[in-house]
Protein backbone atom coordinates (compact mmCIF):
# COMPACT_ATOMS: atom_id res chain seq x y z
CA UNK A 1 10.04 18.95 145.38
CA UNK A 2 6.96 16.47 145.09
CA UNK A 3 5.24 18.87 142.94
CA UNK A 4 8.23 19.88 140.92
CA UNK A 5 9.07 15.92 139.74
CA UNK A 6 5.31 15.54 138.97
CA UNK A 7 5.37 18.62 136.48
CA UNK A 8 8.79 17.23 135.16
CA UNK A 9 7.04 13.81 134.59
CA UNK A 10 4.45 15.75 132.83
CA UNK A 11 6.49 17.65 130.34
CA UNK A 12 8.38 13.96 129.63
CA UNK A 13 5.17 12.55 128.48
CA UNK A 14 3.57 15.42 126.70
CA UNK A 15 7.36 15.19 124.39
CA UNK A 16 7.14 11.79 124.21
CA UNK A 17 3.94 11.76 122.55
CA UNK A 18 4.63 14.81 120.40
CA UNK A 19 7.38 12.69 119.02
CA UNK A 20 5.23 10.03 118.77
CA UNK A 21 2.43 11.58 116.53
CA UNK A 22 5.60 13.51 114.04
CA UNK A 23 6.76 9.69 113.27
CA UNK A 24 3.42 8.55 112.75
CA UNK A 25 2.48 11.51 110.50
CA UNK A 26 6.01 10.65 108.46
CA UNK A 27 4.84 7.37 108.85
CA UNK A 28 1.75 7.79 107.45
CA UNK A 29 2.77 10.12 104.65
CA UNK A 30 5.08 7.10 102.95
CA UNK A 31 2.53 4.77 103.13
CA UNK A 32 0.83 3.89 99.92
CA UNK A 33 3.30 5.71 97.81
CA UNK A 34 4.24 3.73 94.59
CA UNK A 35 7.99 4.17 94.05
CA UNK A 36 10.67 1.89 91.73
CA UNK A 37 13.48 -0.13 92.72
CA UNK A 38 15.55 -0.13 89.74
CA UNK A 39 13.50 0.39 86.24
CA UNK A 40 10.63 2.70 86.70
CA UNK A 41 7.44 0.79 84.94
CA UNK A 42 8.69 -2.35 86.18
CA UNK A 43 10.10 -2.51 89.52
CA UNK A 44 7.22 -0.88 91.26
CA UNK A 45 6.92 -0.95 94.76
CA UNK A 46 4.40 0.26 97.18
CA UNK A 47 5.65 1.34 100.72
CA UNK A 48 4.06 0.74 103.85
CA UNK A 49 4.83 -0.24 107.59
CA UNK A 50 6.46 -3.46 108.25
CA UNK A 51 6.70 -2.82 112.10
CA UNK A 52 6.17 -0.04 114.12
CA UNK A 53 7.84 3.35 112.78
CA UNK A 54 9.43 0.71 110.26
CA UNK A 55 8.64 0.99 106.35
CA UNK A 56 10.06 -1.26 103.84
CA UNK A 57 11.06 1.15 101.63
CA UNK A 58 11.61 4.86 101.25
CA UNK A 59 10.55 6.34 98.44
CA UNK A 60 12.52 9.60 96.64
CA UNK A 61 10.49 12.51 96.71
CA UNK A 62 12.75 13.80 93.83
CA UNK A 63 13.38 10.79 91.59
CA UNK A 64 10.51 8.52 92.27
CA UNK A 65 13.31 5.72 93.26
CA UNK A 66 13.87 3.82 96.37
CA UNK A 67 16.27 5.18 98.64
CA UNK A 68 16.56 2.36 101.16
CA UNK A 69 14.82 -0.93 102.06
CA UNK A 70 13.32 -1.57 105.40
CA UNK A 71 13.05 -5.33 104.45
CA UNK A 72 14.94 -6.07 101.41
CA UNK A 73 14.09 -9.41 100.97
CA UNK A 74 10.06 -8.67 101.23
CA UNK A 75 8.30 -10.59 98.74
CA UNK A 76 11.28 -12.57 97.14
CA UNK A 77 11.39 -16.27 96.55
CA UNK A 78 14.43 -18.79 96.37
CA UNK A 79 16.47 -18.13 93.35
CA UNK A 80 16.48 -21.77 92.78
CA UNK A 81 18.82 -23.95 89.90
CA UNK A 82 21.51 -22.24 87.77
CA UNK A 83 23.13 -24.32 85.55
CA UNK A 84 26.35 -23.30 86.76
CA UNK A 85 27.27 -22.57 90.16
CA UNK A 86 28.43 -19.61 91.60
CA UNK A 87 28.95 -17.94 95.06
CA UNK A 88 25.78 -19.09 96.76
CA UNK A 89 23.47 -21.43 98.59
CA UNK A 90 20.23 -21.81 97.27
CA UNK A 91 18.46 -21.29 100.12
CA UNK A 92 20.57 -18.29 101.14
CA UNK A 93 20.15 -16.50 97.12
CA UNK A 94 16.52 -15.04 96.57
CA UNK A 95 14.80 -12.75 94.21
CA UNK A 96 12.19 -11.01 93.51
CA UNK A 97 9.58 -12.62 91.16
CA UNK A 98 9.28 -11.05 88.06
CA UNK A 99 6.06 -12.78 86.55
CA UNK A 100 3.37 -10.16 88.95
CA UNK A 101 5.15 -7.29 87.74
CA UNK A 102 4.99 -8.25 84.22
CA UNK A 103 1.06 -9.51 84.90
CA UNK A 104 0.27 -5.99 87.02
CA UNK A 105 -2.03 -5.31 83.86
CA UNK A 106 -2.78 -8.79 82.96
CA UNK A 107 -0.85 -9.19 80.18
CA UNK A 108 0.54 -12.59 80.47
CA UNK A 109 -3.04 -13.51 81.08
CA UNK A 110 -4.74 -12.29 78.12
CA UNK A 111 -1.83 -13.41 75.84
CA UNK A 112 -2.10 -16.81 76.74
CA UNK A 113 -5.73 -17.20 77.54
CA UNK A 114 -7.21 -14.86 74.93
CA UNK A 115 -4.81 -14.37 71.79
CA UNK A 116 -1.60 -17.04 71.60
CA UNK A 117 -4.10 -19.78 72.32
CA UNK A 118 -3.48 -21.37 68.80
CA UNK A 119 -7.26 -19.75 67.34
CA UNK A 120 -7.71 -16.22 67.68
CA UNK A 121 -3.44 -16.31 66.83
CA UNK A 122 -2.38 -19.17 65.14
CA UNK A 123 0.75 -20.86 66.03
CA UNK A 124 3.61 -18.77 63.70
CA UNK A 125 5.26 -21.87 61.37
CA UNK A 126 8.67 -20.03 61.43
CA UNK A 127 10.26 -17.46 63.71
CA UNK A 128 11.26 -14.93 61.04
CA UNK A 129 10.32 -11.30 61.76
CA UNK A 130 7.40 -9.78 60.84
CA UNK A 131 5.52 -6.74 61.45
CA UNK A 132 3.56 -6.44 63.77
CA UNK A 133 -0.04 -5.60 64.36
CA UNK A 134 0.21 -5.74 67.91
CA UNK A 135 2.09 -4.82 71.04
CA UNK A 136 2.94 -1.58 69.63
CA UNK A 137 3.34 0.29 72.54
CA UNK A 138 6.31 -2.37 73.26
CA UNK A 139 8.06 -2.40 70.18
CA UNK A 140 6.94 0.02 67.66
CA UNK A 141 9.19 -1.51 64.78
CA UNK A 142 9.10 -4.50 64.98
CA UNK A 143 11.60 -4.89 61.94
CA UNK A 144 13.80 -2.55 63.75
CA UNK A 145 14.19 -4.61 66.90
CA UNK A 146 16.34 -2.44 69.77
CA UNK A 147 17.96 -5.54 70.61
CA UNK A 148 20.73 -7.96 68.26
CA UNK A 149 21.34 -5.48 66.21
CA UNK A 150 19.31 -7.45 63.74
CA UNK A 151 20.41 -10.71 65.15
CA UNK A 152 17.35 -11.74 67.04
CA UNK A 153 13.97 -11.38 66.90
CA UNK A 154 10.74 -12.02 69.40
CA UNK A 155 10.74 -16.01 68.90
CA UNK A 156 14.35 -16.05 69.38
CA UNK A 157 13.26 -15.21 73.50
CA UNK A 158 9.54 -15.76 73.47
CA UNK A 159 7.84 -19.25 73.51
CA UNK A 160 6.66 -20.26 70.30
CA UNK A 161 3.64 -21.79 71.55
CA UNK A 162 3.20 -20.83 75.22
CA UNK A 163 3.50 -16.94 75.48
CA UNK A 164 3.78 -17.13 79.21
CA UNK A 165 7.07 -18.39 79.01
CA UNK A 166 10.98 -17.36 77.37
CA UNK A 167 12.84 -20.60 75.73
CA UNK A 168 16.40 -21.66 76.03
CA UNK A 169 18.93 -23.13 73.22
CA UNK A 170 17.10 -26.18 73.19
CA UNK A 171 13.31 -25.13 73.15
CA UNK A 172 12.78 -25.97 76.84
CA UNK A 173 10.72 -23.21 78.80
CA UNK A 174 12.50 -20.63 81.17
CA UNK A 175 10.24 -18.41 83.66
CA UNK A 176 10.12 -15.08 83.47
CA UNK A 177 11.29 -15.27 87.11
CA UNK A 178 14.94 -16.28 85.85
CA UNK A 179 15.53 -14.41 82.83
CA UNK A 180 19.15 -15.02 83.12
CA UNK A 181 18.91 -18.10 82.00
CA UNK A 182 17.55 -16.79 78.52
CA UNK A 183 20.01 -13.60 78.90
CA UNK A 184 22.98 -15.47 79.00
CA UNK A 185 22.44 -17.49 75.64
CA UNK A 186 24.26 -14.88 74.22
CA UNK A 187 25.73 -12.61 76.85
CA UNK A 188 27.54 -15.25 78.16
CA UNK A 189 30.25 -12.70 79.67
CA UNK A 190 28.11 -10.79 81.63
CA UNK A 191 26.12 -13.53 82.99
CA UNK A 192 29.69 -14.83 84.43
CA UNK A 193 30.29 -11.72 86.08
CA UNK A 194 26.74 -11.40 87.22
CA UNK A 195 27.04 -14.73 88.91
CA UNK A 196 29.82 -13.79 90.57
CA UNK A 197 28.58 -10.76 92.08
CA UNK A 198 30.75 -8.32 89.18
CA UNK A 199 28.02 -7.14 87.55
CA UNK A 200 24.33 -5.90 88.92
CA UNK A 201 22.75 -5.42 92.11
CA UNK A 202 22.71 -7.25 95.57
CA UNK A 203 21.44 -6.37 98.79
CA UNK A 204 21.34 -8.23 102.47
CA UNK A 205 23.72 -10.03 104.39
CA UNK A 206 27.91 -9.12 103.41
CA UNK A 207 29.34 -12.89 104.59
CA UNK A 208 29.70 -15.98 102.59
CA UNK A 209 26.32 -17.84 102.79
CA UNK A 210 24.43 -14.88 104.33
CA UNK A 211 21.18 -14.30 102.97
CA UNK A 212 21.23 -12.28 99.92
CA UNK A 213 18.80 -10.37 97.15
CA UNK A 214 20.19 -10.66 93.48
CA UNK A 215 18.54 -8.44 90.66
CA UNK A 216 17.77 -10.19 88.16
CA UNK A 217 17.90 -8.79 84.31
CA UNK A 218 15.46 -7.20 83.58
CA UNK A 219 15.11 -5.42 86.62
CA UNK A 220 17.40 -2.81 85.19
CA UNK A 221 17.47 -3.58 81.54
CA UNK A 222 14.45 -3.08 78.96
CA UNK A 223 14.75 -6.00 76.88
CA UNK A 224 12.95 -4.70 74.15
CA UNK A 225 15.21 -1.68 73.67
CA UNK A 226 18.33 -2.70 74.83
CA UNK A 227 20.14 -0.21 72.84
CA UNK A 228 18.65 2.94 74.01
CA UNK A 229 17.99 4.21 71.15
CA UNK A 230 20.62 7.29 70.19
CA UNK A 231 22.45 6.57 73.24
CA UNK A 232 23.02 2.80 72.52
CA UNK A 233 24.20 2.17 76.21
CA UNK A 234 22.28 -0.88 77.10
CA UNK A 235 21.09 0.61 80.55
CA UNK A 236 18.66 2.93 80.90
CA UNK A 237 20.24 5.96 83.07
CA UNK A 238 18.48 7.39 86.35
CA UNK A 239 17.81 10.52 87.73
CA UNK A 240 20.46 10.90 90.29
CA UNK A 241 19.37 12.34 93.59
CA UNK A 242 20.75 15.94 94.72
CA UNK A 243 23.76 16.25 96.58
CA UNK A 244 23.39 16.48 100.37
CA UNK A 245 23.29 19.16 102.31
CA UNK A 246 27.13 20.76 103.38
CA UNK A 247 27.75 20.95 107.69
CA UNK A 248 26.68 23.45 109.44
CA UNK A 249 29.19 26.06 108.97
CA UNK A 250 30.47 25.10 105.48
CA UNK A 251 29.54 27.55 102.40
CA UNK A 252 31.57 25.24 99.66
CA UNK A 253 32.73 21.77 98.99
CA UNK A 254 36.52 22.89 97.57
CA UNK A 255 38.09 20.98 100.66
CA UNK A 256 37.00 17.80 98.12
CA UNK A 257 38.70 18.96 94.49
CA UNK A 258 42.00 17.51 94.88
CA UNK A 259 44.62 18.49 92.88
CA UNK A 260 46.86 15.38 91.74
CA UNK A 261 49.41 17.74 89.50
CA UNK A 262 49.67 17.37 85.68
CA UNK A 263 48.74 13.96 83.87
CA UNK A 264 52.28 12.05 83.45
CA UNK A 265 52.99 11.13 79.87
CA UNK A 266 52.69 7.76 79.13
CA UNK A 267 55.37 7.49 77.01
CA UNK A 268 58.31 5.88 77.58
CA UNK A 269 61.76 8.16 79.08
């Protein structure tokens, strides 16, 4: 009987650690990838283990996209002041910062160190468009802004002088970390429904005053082509993952069509 337990104890441990190594080789296979939260090219993310077995994301190995968060508040900050309140604390509403993912290839850098320093680019007396010579691979036409609909232009969001910074109604600076603030200049609709959790993205805790990630702007939306070009729908679509596997057992999904009958008239009878 002696014997018998000891061989029992024996297989126990040899599945335990067979388990063991498959989660650290899944483990191990998600670290380092690069995946993106919600705009691919600016919402990068690179997974790895926040605890044991534990990543802070998962990446899609069909759309490139997060699929869940481990840690969704990894690497955020306190949202800090809005001008108007809405349905938050500000320690409890955080974000993520946008100003390293902008500055991944040192552009904010170089702008304002090497070219908008006021000598190799003088200071621009007006803010009417212009062509540009420059920043082509962000906005090809710059006559032809994505964005307004001929309304605005780049000085209507950039600082004039100090290119690390957007600018406000009143020619005070705004961060790049709160881009709502310069959004809702003229989406002022939207940035009401954002604030009150209507419109966008938020993950973490579900009750009022629990801890909670708010996407910012341009997190989903390209500022610089707003429009989408042909499609003119403001929001750049994803890739939407493929639909999950049926039960065991099940060769269709027809249980799911529904049938509601013939659309009722609207008219009066």
């Amino acid at each position: 009987m002696t014997s018998y337990r000891n061989h029992l104890s024996i297989l126990g441990l040899c599945l335990l650690a067979v388990i063991s190594i498959k989660s650290a080789i899944g483990t191990e296979a998600q670290e380092g990838n690069e995946c993106f939260e919600s705009r691919d090219g600016m919402s990068q993310v690179i997974s790895h283990e926040t605890a044991p077995g534990l990543m802070n994301v998962k990446c899609s190995p069909t759309t490139g996209g997060v699929l869940w968060w481990g840690d969704p508040f990894e690497g955020t900050i306190p949202m800090g002041h809005m001008d108007v309140e809405a349905d938050y604390f500000h320690e409890e509403a955080v974000v993520k910062p946008r100003e390293p993912q902008i500055d991944r290839n040192k552009m904010l850098t170089i702008c304002s160190m090497a070219c908008h320093n006021g000598e190799y680019v003088p200071i621009p007396y007006n803010k009417d468009p212009r062509p540009l010579k420059m920043h082509l691979d962000i906005i090809p036409d710059a006559m032809n802004l994505k964005h307004g609909k001929g309304g605005v232009w780049c000085l209507d969001c950039h600082h004039l002088v100090d290119r690390t910074k957007l600018i406000d109604n009143f020619g005070y600076s705004i961060s790049f970390n709160q881009p709502q603030k310069l959004c809702g200049k003229c989406h002022g609709q939207v940035y009401r429904a954002w604030r009150d959790g209507i419109h966008g993205k938020r993950i973490g805790m579900w009750d009022k005053g629990g801890k909670k990630r708010w996407w910012v702007c341009t997190e989903c939306h390209n500022p610089h082509d707003v429009e989408q070009a042909g499609r003119n729908s403001g929001f750049a679509q994803l890739r939407p993952e493929p639909a999950p596997n049926l039960p065991k057992g099940m060769t269709n999904a027809d249980h799911e069509r529904m049938h509601h009958g013939p659309i009722q008239s609207e008219e009066p009878h």
